[in-house]
C-alpha atoms as a PDB file:
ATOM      1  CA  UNK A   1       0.000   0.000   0.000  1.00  0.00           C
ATOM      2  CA  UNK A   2       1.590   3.440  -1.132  1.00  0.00           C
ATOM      3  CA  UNK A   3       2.951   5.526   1.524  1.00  0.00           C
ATOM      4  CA  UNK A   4       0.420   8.748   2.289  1.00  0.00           C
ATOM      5  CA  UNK A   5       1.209  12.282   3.703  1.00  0.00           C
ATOM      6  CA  UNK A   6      -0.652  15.112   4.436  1.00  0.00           C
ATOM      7  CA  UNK A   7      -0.898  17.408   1.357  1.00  0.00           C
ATOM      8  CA  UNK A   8      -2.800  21.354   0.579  1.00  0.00           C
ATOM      9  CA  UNK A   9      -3.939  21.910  -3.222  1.00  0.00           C
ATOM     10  CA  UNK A  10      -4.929  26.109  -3.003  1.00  0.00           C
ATOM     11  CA  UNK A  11      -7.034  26.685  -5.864  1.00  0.00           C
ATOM     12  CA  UNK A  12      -8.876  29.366  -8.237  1.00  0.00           C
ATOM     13  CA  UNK A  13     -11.571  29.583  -9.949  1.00  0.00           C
ATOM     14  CA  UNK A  14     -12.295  31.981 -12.729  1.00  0.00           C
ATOM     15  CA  UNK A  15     -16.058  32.082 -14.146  1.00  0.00           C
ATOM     16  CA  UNK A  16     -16.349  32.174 -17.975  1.00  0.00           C
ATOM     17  CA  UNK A  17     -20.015  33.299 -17.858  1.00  0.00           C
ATOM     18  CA  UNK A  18     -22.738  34.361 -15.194  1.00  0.00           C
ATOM     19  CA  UNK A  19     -22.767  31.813 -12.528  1.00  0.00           C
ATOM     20  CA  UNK A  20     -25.768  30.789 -10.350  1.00  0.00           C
ATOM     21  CA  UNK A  21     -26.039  28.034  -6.927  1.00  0.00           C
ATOM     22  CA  UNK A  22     -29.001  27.958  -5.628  1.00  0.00           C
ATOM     23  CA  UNK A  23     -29.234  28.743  -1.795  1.00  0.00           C
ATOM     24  CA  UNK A  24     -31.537  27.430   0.831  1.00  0.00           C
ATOM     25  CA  UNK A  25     -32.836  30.271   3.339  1.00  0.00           C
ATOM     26  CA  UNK A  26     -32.916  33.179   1.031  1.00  0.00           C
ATOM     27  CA  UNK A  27     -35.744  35.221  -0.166  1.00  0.00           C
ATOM     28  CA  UNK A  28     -35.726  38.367  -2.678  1.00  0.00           C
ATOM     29  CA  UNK A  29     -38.858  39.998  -4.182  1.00  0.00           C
ATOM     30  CA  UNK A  30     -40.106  38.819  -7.446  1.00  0.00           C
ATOM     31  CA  UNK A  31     -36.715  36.129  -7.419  1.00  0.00           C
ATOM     32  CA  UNK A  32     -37.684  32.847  -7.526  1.00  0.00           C
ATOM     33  CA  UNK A  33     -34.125  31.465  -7.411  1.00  0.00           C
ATOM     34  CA  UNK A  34     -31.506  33.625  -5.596  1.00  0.00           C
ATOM     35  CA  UNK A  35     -27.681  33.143  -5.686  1.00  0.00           C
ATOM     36  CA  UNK A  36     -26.625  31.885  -2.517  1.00  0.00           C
ATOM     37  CA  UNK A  37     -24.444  33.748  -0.668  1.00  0.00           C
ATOM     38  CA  UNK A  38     -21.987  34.021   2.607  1.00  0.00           C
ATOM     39  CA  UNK A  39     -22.486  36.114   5.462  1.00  0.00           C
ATOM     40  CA  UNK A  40     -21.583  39.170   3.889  1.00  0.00           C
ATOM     41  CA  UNK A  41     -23.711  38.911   1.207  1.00  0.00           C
ATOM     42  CA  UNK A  42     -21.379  37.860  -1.557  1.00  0.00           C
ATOM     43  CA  UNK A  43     -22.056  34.635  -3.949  1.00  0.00           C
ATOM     44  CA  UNK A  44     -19.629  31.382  -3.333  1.00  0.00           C
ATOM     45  CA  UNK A  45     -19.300  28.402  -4.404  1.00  0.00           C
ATOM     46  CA  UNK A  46     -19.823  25.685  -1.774  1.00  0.00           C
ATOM     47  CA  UNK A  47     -16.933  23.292  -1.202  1.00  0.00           C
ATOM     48  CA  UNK A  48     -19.615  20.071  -1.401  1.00  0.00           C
ATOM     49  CA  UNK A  49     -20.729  20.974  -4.704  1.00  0.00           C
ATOM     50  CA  UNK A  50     -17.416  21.394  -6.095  1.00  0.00           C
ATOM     51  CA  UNK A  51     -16.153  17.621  -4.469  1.00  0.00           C
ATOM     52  CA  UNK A  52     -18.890  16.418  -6.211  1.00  0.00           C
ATOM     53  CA  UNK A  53     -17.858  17.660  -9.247  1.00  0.00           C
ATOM     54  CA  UNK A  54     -14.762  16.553  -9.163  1.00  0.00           C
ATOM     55  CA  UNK A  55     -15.283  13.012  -8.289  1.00  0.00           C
ATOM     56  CA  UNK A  56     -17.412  12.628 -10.951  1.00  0.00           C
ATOM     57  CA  UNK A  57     -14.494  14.060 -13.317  1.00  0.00           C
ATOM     58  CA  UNK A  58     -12.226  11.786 -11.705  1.00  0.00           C
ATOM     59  CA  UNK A  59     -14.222   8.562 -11.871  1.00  0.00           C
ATOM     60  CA  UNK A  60     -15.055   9.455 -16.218  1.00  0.00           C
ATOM     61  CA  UNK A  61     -11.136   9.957 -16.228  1.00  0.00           C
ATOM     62  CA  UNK A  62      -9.664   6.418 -14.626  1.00  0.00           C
ATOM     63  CA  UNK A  63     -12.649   4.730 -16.408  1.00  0.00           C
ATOM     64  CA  UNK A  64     -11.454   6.605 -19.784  1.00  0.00           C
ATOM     65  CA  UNK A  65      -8.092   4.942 -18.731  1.00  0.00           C
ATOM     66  CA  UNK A  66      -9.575   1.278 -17.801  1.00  0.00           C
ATOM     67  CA  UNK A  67      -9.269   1.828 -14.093  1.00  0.00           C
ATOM     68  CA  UNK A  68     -11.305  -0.451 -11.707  1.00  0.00           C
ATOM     69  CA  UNK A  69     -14.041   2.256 -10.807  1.00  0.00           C
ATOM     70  CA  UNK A  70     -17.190   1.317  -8.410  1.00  0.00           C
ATOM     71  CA  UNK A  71     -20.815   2.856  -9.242  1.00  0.00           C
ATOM     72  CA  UNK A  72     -22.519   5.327  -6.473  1.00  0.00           C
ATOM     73  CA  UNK A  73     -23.939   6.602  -4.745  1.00  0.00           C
ATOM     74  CA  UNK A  74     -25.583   3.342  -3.857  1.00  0.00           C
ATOM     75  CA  UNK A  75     -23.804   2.102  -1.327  1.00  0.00           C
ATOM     76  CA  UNK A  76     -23.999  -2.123  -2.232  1.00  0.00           C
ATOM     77  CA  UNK A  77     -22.465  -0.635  -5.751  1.00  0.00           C
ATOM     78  CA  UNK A  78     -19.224   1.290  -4.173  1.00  0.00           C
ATOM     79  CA  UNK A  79     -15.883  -0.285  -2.996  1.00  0.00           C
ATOM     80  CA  UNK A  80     -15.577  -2.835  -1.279  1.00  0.00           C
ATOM     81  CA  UNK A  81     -18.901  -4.601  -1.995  1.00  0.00           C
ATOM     82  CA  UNK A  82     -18.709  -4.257  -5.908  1.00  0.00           C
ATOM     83  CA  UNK A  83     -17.437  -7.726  -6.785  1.00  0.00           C
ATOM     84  CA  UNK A  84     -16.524  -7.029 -10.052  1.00  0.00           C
ATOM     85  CA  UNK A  85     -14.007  -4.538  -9.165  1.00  0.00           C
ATOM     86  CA  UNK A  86     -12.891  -5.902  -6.281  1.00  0.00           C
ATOM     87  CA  UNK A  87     -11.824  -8.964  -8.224  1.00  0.00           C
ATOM     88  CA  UNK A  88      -9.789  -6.556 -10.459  1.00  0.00           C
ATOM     89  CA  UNK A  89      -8.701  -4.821  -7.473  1.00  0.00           C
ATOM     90  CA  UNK A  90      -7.425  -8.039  -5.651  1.00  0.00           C
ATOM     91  CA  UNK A  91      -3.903  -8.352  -7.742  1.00  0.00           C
ATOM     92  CA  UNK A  92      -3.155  -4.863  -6.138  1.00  0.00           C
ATOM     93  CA  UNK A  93      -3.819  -5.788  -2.777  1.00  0.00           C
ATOM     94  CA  UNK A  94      -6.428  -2.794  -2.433  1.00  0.00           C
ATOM     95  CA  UNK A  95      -9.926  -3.350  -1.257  1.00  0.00           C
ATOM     96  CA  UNK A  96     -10.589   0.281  -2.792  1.00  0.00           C
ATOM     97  CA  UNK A  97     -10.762   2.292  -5.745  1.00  0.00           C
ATOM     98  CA  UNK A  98      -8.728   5.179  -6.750  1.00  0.00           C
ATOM     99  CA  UNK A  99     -12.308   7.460  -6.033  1.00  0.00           C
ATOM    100  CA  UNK A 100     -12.991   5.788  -3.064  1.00  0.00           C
ATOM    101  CA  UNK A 101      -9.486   5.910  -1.691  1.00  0.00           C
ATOM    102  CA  UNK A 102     -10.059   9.642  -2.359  1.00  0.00           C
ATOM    103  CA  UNK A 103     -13.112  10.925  -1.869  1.00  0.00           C
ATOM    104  CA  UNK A 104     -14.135   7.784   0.658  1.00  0.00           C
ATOM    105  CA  UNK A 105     -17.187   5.454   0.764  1.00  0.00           C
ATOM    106  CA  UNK A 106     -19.857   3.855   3.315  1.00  0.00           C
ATOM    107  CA  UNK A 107     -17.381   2.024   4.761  1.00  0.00           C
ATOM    108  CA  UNK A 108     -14.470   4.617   4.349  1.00  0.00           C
ATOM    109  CA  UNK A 109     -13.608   7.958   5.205  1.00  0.00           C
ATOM    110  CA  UNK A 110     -13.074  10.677   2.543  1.00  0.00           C
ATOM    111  CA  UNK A 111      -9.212  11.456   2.436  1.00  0.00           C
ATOM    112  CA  UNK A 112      -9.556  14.902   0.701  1.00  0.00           C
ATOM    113  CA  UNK A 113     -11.758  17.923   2.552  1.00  0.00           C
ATOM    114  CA  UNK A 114     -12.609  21.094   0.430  1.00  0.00           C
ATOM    115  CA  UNK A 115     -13.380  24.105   1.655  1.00  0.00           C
ATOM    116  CA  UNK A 116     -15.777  26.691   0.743  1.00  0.00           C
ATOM    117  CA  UNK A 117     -14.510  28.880  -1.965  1.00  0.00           C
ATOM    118  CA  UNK A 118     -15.248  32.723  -1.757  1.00  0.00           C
ATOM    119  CA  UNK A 119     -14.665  35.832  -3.861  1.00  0.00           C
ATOM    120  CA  UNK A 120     -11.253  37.162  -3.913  1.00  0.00           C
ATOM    121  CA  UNK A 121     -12.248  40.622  -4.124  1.00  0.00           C
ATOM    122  CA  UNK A 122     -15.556  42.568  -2.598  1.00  0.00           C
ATOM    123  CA  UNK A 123     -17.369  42.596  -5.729  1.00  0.00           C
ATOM    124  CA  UNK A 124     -21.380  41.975  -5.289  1.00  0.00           C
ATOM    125  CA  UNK A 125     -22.857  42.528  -8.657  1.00  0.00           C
ATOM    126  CA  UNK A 126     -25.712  40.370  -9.860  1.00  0.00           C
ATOM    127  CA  UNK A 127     -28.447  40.102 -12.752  1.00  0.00           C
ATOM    128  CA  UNK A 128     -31.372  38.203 -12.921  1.00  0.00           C
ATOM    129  CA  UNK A 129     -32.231  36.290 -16.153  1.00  0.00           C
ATOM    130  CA  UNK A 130     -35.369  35.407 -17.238  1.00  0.00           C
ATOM    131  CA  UNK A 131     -36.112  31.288 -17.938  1.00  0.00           C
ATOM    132  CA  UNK A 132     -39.037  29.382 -18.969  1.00  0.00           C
ATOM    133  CA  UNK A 133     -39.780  25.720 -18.482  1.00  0.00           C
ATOM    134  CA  UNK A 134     -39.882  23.056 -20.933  1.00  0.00           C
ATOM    135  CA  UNK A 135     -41.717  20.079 -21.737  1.00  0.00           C
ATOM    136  CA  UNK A 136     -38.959  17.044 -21.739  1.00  0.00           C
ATOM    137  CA  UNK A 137     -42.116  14.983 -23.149  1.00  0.00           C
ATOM    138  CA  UNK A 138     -43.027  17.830 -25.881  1.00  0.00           C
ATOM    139  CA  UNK A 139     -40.256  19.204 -26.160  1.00  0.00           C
ATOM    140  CA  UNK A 140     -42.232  22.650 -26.034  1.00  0.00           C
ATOM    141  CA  UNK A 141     -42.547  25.932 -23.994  1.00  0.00           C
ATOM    142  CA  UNK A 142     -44.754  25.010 -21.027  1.00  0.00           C
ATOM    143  CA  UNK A 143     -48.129  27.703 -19.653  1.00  0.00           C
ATOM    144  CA  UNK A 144     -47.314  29.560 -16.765  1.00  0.00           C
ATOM    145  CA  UNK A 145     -43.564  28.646 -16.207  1.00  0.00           C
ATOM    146  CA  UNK A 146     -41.799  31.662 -16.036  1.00  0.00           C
ATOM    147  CA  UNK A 147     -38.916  32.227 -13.880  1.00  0.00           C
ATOM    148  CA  UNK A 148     -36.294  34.403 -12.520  1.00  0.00           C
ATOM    149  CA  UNK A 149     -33.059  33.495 -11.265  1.00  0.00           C
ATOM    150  CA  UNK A 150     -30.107  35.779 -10.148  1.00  0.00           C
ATOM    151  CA  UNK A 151     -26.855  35.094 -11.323  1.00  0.00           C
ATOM    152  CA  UNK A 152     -23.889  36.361 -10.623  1.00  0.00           C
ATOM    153  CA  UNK A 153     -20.934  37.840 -13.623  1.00  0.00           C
ATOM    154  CA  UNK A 154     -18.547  36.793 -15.660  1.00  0.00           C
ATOM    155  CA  UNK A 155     -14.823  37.001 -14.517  1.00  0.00           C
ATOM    156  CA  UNK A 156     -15.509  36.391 -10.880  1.00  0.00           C
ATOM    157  CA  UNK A 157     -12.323  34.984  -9.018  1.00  0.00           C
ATOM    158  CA  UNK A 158     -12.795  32.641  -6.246  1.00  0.00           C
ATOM    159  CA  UNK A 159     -10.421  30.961  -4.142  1.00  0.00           C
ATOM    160  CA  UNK A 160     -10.331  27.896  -1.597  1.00  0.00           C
ATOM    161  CA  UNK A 161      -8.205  24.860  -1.114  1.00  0.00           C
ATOM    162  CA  UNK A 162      -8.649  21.158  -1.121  1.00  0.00           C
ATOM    163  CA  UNK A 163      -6.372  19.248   1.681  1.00  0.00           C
ATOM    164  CA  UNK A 164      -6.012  15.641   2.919  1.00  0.00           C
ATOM    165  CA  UNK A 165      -4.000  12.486   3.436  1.00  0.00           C
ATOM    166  CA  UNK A 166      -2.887  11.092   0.227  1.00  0.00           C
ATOM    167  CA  UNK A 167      -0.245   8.889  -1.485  1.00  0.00           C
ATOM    168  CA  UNK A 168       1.349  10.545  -4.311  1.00  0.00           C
ATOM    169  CA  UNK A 169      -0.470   8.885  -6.924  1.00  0.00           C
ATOM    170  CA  UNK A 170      -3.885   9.820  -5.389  1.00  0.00           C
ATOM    171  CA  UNK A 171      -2.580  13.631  -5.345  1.00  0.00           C
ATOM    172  CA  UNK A 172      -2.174  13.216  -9.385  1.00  0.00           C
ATOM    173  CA  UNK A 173      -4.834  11.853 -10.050  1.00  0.00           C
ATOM    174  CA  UNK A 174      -6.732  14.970  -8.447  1.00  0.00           C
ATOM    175  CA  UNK A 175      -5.217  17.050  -9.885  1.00  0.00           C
ATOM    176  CA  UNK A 176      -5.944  15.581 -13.138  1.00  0.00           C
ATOM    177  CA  UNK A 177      -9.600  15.396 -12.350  1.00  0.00           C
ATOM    178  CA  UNK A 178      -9.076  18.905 -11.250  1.00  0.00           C
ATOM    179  CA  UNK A 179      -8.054  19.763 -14.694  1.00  0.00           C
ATOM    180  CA  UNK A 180     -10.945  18.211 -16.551  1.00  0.00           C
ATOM    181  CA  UNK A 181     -13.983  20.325 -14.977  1.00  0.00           C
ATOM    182  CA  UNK A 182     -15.303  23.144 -16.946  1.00  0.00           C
ATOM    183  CA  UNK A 183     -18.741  24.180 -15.711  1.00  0.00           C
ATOM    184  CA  UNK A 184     -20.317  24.498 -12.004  1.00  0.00           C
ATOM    185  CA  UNK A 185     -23.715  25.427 -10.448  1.00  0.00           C
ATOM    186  CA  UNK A 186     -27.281  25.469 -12.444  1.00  0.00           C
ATOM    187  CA  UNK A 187     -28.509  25.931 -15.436  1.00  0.00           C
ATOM    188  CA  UNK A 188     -25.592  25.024 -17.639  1.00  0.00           C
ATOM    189  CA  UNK A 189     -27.798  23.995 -20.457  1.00  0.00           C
ATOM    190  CA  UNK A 190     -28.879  27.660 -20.494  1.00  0.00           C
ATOM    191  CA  UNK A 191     -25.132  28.775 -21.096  1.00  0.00           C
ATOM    192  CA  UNK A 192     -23.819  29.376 -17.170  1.00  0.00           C
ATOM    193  CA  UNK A 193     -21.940  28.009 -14.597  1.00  0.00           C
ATOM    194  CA  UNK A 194     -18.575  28.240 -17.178  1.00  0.00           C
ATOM    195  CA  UNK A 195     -15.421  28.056 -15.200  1.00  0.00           C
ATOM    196  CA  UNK A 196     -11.886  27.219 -15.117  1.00  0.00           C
ATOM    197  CA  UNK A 197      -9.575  25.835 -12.208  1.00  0.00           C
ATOM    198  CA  UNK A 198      -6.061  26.650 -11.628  1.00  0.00           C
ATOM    199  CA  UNK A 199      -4.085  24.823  -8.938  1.00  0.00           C
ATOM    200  CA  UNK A 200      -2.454  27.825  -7.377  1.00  0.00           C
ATOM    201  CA  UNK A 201      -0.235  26.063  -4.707  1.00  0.00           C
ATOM    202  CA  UNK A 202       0.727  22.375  -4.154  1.00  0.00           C
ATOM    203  CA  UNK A 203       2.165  22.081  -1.144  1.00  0.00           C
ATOM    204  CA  UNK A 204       2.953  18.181   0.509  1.00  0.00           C
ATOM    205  CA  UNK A 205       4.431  18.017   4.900  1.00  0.00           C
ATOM    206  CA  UNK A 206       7.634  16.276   4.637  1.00  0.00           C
ATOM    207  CA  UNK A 207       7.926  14.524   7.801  1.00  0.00           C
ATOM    208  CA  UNK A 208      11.162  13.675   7.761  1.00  0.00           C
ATOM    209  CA  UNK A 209      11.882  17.583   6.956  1.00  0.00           C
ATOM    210  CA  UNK A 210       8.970  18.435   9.360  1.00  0.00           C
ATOM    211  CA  UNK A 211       8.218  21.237   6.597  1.00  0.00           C
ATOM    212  CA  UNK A 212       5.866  21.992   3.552  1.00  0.00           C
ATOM    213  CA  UNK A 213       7.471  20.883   0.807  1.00  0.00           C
ATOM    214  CA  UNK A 214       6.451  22.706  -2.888  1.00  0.00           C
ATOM    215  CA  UNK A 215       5.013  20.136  -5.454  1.00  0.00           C
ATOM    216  CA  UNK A 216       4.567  20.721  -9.189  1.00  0.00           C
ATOM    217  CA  UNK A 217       0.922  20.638 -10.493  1.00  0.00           C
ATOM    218  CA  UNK A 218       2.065  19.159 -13.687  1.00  0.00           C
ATOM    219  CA  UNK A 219       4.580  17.081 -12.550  1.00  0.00           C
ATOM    220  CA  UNK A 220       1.912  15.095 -10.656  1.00  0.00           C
ATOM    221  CA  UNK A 221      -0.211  15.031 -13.416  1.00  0.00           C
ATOM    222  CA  UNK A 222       2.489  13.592 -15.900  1.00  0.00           C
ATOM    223  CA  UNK A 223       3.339  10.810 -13.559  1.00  0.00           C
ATOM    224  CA  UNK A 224      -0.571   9.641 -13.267  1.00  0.00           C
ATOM    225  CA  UNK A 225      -0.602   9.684 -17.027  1.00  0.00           C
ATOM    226  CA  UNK A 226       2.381   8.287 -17.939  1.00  0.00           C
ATOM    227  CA  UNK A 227       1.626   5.381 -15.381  1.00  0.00           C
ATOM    228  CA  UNK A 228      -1.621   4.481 -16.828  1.00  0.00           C
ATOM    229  CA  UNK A 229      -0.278   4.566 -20.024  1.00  0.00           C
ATOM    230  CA  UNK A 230       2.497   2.259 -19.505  1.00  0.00           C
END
């Protein structure tokens, strides 16, 4: 079983286009879905939606590369009760797969915690957009489904980190997955929720050093690669 240590990814992410999460608690006048915000009153990005995110990235990615990957959420489908990749797990030795040695299961606990991510700046603009539902049976404009949702703008910066106990290989591969996401929040079929993440920092504790030690971003990511290409 590969050695693990404790390691800090800081991260950004830029929005491409308007951007809306919808938030529980919230109530504007003639809004029917408000941004969600923070204390002070600013839109961020929750750190649960964003793990989410990414290990669904991660588990398209090492199934992409014919990894052993289990199905959730349902928890008789995840590691270690999926027999079918358990038995392709068993010449490794590991009752788990690469996104459940990650991001956990039932019957493990998640080795990566993100935070929330929050604005960078103290920018508080919003819009509201107008939406309409549609028939998925017709196909057509439905009566009396008009909406209004507030979203916030383009070129927002957020920042926040994602930190945990990890073997090197498990660090690459988020990374990788990392790399892969390109939209967040609602209504993405309606042309939000656009983004890009940039590992800022990559940081891994050195125990032997008993310091933070700086790791490459693409580095990482060559190594996972180049391994599962081999």
């Amino acid at each position: 079983m590969a050695e693990r240590s404790r390691w800090r990814i800081a991260l950004k992410v830029e929005t491409l286009t308007g951007f809306h999460t919808l938030g529980p608690g919230r109530t504007l006048p003639f809004l029917d879905r408000p941004l969600q915000v923070d204390t002070l009153g600013r839109p961020f990005i929750p750190g649960s939606l964003i793990r989410g995110r990414v290990r669904a990235h991660l588990e398209r990615l090492l199934k992409a590369r014919g990894e052993p990957v289990c199905r959730p959420p349902i928890p008789q489908n995840m590691c270690p009760h999926n027999q079918e990749v358990a038995q392709k797990l068993a010449a490794r030795g590991e009752p788990y797969c690469l996104a459940c040695r990650i991001f956990g299961s039932a019957w493990r606990e998640s080795g990566v915690v993100f935070s929330d991510f929050h604005l960078d700046d103290e920018s508080q603009e919003s819009s509201t957009r107008t939406g309409v539902g549609i028939s998925r049976r017709l196909g057509t404009v439905q009566a009396e489904r008009l909406f209004f949702s507030e979203t916030a703008p383009s070129g927002l910066r957020f920042t926040g980190k994602a930190e945990g106990w990890l073997s090197r290989e498990e660090a690459g591969w988020l990374v990788a997955a990392l790399k892969l996401i390109t939209h967040l929040g609602g209504d993405k079929s309606r042309g939000l929720g656009e983004v890009r993440f940039i590992p800022v920092d990559v940081k891994r504790w050195d125990a032997k050093e008993g310091k933070w030690v700086n790791e490459s971003p693409q580095d990482l990511l060559e190594e996972v690669i180049g391994d599962a290409e081999d």
